[in-house]
C-alpha atoms as a PDB file:
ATOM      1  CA  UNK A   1      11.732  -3.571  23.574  1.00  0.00           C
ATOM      2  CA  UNK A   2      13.935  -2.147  20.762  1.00  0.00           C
ATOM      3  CA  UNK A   3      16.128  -5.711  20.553  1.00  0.00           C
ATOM      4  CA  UNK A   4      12.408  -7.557  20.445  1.00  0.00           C
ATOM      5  CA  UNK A   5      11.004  -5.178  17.608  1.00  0.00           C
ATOM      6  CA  UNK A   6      14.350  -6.031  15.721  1.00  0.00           C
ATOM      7  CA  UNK A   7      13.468  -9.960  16.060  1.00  0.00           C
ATOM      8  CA  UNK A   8       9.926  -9.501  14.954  1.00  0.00           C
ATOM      9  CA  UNK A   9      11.094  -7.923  11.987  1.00  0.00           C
ATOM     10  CA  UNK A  10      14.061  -9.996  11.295  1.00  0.00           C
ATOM     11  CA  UNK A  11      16.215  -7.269  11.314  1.00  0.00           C
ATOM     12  CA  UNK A  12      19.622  -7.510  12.045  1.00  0.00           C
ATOM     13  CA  UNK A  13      20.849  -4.461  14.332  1.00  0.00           C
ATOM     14  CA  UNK A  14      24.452  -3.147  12.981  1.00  0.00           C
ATOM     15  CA  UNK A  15      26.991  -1.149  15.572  1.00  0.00           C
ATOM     16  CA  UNK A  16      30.227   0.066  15.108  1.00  0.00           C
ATOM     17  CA  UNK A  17      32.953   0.382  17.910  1.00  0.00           C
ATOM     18  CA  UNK A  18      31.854   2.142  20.994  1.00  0.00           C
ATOM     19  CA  UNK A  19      32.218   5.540  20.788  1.00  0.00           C
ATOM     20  CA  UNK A  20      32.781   5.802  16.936  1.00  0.00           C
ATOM     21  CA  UNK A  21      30.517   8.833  15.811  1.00  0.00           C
ATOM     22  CA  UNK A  22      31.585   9.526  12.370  1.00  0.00           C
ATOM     23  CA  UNK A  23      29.730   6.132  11.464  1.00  0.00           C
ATOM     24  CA  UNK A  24      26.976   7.406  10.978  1.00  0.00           C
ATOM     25  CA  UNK A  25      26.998  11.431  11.467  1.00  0.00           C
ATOM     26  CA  UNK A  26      24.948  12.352   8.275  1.00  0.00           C
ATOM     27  CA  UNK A  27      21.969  10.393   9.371  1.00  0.00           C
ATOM     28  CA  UNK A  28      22.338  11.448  12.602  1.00  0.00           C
ATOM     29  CA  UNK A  29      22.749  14.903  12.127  1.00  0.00           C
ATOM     30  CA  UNK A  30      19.666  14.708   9.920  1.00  0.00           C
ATOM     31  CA  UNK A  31      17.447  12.605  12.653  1.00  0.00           C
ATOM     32  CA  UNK A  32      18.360  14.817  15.289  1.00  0.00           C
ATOM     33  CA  UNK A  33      17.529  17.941  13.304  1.00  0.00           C
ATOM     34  CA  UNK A  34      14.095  15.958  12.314  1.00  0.00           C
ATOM     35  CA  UNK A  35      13.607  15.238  15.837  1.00  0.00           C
ATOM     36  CA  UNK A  36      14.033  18.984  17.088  1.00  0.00           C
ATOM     37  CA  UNK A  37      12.153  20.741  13.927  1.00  0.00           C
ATOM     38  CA  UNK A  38       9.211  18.901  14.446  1.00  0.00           C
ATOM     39  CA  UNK A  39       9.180  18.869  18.066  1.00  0.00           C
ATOM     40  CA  UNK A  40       8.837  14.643  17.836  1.00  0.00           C
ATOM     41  CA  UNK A  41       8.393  12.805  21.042  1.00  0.00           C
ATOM     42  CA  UNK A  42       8.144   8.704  21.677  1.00  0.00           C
ATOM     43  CA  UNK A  43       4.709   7.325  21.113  1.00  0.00           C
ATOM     44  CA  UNK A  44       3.071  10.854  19.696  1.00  0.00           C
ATOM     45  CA  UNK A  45       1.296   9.525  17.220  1.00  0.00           C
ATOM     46  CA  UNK A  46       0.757   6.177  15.525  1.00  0.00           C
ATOM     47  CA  UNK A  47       2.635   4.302  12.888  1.00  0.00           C
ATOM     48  CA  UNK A  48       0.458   5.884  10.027  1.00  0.00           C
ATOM     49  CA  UNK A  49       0.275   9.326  11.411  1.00  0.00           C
ATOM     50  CA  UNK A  50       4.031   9.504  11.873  1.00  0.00           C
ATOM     51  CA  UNK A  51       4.959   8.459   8.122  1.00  0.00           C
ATOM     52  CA  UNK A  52       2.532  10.827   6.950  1.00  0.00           C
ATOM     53  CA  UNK A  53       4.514  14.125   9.304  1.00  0.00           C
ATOM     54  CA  UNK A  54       7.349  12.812   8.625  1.00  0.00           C
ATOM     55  CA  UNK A  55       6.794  12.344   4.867  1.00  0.00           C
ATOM     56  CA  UNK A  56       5.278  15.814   4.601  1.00  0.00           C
ATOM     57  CA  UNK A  57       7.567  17.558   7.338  1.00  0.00           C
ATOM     58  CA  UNK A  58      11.048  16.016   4.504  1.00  0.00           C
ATOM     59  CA  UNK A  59       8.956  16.796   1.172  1.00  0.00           C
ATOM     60  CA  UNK A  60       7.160  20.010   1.645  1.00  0.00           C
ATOM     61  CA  UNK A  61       9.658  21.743   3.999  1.00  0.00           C
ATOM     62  CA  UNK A  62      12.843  20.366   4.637  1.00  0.00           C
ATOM     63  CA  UNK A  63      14.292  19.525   0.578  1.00  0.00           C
ATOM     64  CA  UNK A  64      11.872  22.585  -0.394  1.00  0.00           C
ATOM     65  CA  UNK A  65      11.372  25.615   2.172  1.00  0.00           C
ATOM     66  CA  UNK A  66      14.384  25.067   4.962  1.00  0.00           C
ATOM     67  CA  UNK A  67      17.553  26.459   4.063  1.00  0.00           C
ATOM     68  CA  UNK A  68      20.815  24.646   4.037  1.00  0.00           C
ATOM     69  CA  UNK A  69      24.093  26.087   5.589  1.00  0.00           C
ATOM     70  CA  UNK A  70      26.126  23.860   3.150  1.00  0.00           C
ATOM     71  CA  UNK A  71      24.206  25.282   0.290  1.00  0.00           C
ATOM     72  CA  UNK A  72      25.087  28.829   1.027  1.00  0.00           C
ATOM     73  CA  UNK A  73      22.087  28.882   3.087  1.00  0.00           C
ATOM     74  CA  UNK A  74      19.557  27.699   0.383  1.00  0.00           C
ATOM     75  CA  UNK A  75      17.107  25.467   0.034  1.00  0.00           C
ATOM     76  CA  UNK A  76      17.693  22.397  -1.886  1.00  0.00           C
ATOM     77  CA  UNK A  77      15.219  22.973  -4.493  1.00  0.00           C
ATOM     78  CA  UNK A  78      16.691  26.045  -4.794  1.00  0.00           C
ATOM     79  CA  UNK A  79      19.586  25.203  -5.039  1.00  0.00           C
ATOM     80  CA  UNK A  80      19.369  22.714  -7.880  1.00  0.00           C
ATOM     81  CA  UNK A  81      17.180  25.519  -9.738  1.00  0.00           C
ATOM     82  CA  UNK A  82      20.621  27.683  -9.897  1.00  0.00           C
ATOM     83  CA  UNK A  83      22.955  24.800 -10.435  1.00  0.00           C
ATOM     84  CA  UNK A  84      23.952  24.423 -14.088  1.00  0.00           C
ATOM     85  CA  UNK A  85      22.486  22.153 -16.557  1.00  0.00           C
ATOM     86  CA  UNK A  86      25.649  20.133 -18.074  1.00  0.00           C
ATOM     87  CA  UNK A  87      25.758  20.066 -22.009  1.00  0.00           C
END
């Protein structure tokens, strides 16, 4: 199903060496955390419905409201509010 959805879209699927996690650990990290957060399941809603959570779950919470461990537990809006404004 996955490898067919690929073809349709003329996608070409990209893997690294089996068993290489650090690939791609940032989007993982953040798709798993996505995943969890917002409780997502397969097929919960429709294509539409799903960009429109997932647009408002990134925008309105996650850079805005959620806080950030690597930000000294801030959000990332404010965070950037603190950081200083270079000359």
């Amino acid at each position: 199903m996955y490898k067919q959805a690929l073809d349709r879209l003329q996608a070409v699927q990209s893997m690294s060496e089996k068993g290489e996690c650090w690939d791609n650990a940032v989007q993982e990290s953040f798709f798993a955390t996505l995943k969890t957060e917002m409780g997502l399941s397969e097929a919960q809603w429709g294509r539409a419905q799903t960009r429109t959570e997932v647009f408002e779950w990134i925008e309105v919470f996650y850079n805005r409201r959620r806080r950030h461990s690597s930000l000294g537990y801030r959000s990332p809006t404010a965070f950037e509010e603190q950081a200083p404004i270079p000359n």
